[in-house]
Protein backbone atom coordinates (compact mmCIF):
# COMPACT_ATOMS: atom_id res chain seq x y z
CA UNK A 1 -69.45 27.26 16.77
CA UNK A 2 -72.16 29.31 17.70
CA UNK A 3 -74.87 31.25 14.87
CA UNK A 4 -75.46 34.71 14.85
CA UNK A 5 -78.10 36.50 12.83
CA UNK A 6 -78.38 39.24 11.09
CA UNK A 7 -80.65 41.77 9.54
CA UNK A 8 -80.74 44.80 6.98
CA UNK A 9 -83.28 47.31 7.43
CA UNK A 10 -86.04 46.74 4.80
CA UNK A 11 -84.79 48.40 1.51
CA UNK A 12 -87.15 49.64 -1.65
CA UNK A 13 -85.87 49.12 -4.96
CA UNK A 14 -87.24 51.06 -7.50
CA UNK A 15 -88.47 48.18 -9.83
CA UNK A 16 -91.31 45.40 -9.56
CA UNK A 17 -91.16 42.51 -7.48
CA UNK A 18 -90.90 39.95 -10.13
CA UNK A 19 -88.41 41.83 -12.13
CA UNK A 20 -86.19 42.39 -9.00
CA UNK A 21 -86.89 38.10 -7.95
CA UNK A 22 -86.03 37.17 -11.52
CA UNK A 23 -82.28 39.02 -11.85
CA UNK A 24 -81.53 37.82 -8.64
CA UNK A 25 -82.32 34.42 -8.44
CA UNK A 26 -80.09 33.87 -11.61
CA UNK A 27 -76.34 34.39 -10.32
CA UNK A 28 -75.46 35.01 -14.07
CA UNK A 29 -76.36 38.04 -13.96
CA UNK A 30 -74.49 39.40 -10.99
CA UNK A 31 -71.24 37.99 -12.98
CA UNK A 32 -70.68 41.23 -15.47
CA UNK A 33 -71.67 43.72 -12.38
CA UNK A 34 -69.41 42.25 -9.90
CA UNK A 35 -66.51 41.74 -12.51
CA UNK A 36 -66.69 45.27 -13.46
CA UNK A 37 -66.33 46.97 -10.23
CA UNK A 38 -67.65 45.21 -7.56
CA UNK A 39 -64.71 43.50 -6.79
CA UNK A 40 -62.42 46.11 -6.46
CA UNK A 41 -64.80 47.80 -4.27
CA UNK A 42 -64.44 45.52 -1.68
CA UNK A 43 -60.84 44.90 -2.31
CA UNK A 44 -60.75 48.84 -1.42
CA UNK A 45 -62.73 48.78 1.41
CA UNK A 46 -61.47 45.63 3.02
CA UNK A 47 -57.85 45.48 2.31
CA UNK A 48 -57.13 42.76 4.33
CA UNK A 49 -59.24 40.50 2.07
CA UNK A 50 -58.70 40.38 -1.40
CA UNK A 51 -61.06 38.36 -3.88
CA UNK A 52 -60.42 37.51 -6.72
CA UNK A 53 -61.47 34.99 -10.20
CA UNK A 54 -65.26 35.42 -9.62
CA UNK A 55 -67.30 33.36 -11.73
CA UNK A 56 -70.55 31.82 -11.45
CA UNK A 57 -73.77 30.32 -13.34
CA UNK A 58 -77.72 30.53 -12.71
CA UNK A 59 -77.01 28.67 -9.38
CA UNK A 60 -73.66 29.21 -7.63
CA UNK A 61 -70.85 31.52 -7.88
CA UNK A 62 -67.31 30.54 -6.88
CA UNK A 63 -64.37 33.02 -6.24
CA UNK A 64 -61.16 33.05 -4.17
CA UNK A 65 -60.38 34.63 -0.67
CA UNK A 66 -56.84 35.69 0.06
CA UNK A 67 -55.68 33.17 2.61
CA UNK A 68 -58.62 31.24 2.64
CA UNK A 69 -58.83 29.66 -0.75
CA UNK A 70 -61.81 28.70 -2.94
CA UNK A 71 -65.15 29.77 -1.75
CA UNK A 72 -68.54 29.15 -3.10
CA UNK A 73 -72.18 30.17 -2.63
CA UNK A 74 -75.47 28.56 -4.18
CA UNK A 75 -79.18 29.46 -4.40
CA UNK A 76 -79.99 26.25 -1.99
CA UNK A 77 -84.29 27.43 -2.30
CA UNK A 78 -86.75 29.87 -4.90
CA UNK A 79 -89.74 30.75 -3.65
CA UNK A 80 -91.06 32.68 -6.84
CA UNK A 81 -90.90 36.28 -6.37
CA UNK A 82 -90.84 36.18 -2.50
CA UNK A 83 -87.82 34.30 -1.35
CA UNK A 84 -84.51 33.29 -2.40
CA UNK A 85 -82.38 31.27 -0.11
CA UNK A 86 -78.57 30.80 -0.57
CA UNK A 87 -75.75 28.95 1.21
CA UNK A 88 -72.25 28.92 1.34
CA UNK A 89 -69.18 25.95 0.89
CA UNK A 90 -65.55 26.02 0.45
CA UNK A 91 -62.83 27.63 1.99
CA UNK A 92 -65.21 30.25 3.95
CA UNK A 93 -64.03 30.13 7.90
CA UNK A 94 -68.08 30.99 8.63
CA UNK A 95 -70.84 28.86 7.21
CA UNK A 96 -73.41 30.90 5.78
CA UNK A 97 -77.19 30.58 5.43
CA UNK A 98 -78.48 34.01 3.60
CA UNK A 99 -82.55 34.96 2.75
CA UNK A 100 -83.41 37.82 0.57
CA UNK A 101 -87.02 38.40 0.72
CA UNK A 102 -89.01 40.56 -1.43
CA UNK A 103 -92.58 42.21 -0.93
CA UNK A 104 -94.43 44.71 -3.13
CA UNK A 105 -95.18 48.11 -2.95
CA UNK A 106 -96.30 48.56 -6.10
CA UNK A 107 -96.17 47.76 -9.29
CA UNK A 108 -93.50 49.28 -9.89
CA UNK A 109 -91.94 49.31 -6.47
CA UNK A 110 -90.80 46.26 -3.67
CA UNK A 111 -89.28 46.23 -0.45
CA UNK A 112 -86.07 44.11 -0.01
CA UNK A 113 -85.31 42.33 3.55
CA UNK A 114 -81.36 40.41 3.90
CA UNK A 115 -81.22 38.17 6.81
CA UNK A 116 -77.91 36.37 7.30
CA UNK A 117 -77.10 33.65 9.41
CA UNK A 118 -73.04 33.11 10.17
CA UNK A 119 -72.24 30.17 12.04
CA UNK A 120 -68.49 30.84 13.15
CA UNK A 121 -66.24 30.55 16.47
CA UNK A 122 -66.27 33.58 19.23
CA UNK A 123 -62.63 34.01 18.01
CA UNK A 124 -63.85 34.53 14.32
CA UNK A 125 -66.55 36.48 15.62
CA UNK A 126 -64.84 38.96 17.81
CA UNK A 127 -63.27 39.60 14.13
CA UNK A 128 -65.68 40.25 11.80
CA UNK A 129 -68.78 40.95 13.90
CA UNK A 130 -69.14 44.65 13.60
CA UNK A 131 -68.04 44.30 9.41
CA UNK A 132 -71.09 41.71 8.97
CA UNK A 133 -74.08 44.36 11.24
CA UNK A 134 -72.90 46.85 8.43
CA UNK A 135 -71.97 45.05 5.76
CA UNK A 136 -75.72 43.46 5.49
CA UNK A 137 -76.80 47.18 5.20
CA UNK A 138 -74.42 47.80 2.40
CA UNK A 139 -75.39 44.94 0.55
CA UNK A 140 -78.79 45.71 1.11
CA UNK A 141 -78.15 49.07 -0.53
CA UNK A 142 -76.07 47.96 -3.12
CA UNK A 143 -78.89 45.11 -3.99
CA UNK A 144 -81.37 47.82 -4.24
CA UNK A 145 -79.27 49.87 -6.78
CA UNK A 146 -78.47 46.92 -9.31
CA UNK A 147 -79.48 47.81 -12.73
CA UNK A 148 -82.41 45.29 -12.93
CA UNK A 149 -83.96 44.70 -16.39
């Protein structure tokens, strides 16, 4: 098994740094947003994978992979305002290390870096290589457009 990074371009989200670090670094408050769309997003734009039964609490969030079974990530790290560090368990094929880092701009304004580290065989990567350069982007962008409050 062999680890391959990756990296989103650096994002700005349109709300202050500690705002943006505190909805974040609480995974109960990704669990209405995700519930009520999210998830058939991705069922849409990755058909071959379909999640489903996401729940989670201010640490982890579990949900279930079509033929993979139960998978899990948790906040493993805070770093007030700056860093949050998460890591994955269960039925994932790839073990993942993720880092969102946050800077300010502004008061009112950060910038958002995602770095993601996927250790998984060549035969897994040859797979799902080219989904993870762009899906880091897309989370990236979708990160930046959360309704933070």
């Amino acid at each position: 098994m062999a680890v391959q990074k990756y990296v989103s371009d650096i994002k700005i989200v349109e709300q202050n740094q500690e705002v943006v670090y505190n909805y974040l670094s609480n995974f109960d408050n990704l669990s209405t947003y995700v519930n009520e769309g999210l998830l058939s997003k991705i069922n849409e734009s990755v058909p071959q994978i379909k999640v489903t039964d996401f729940e989670s609490d201010a640490d982890s969030c579990r949900f279930n992979i079509s033929g993979m079974g139960k998978a899990e990530i948790r906040i493993i790290e805070r770093e007030p305002v700056s860093t949050i560090k998460i890591n994955s368990s269960g039925g994932l094929p790839i073990g993942i290390t993720f880092w969102i880092q946050l800077l300010p701009v502004t008061p009112y304004q950060s910038k958002m870096k995602l770095t993601l580290h996927a250790e998984m065989s060549m035969m897994i990567k040859m797979m799902v290589n080219k989904k993870l350069e762009d899906g880091i982007n897309q989370l990236a962008d979708m990160l930046t457009n959360l309704p933070y409050r």
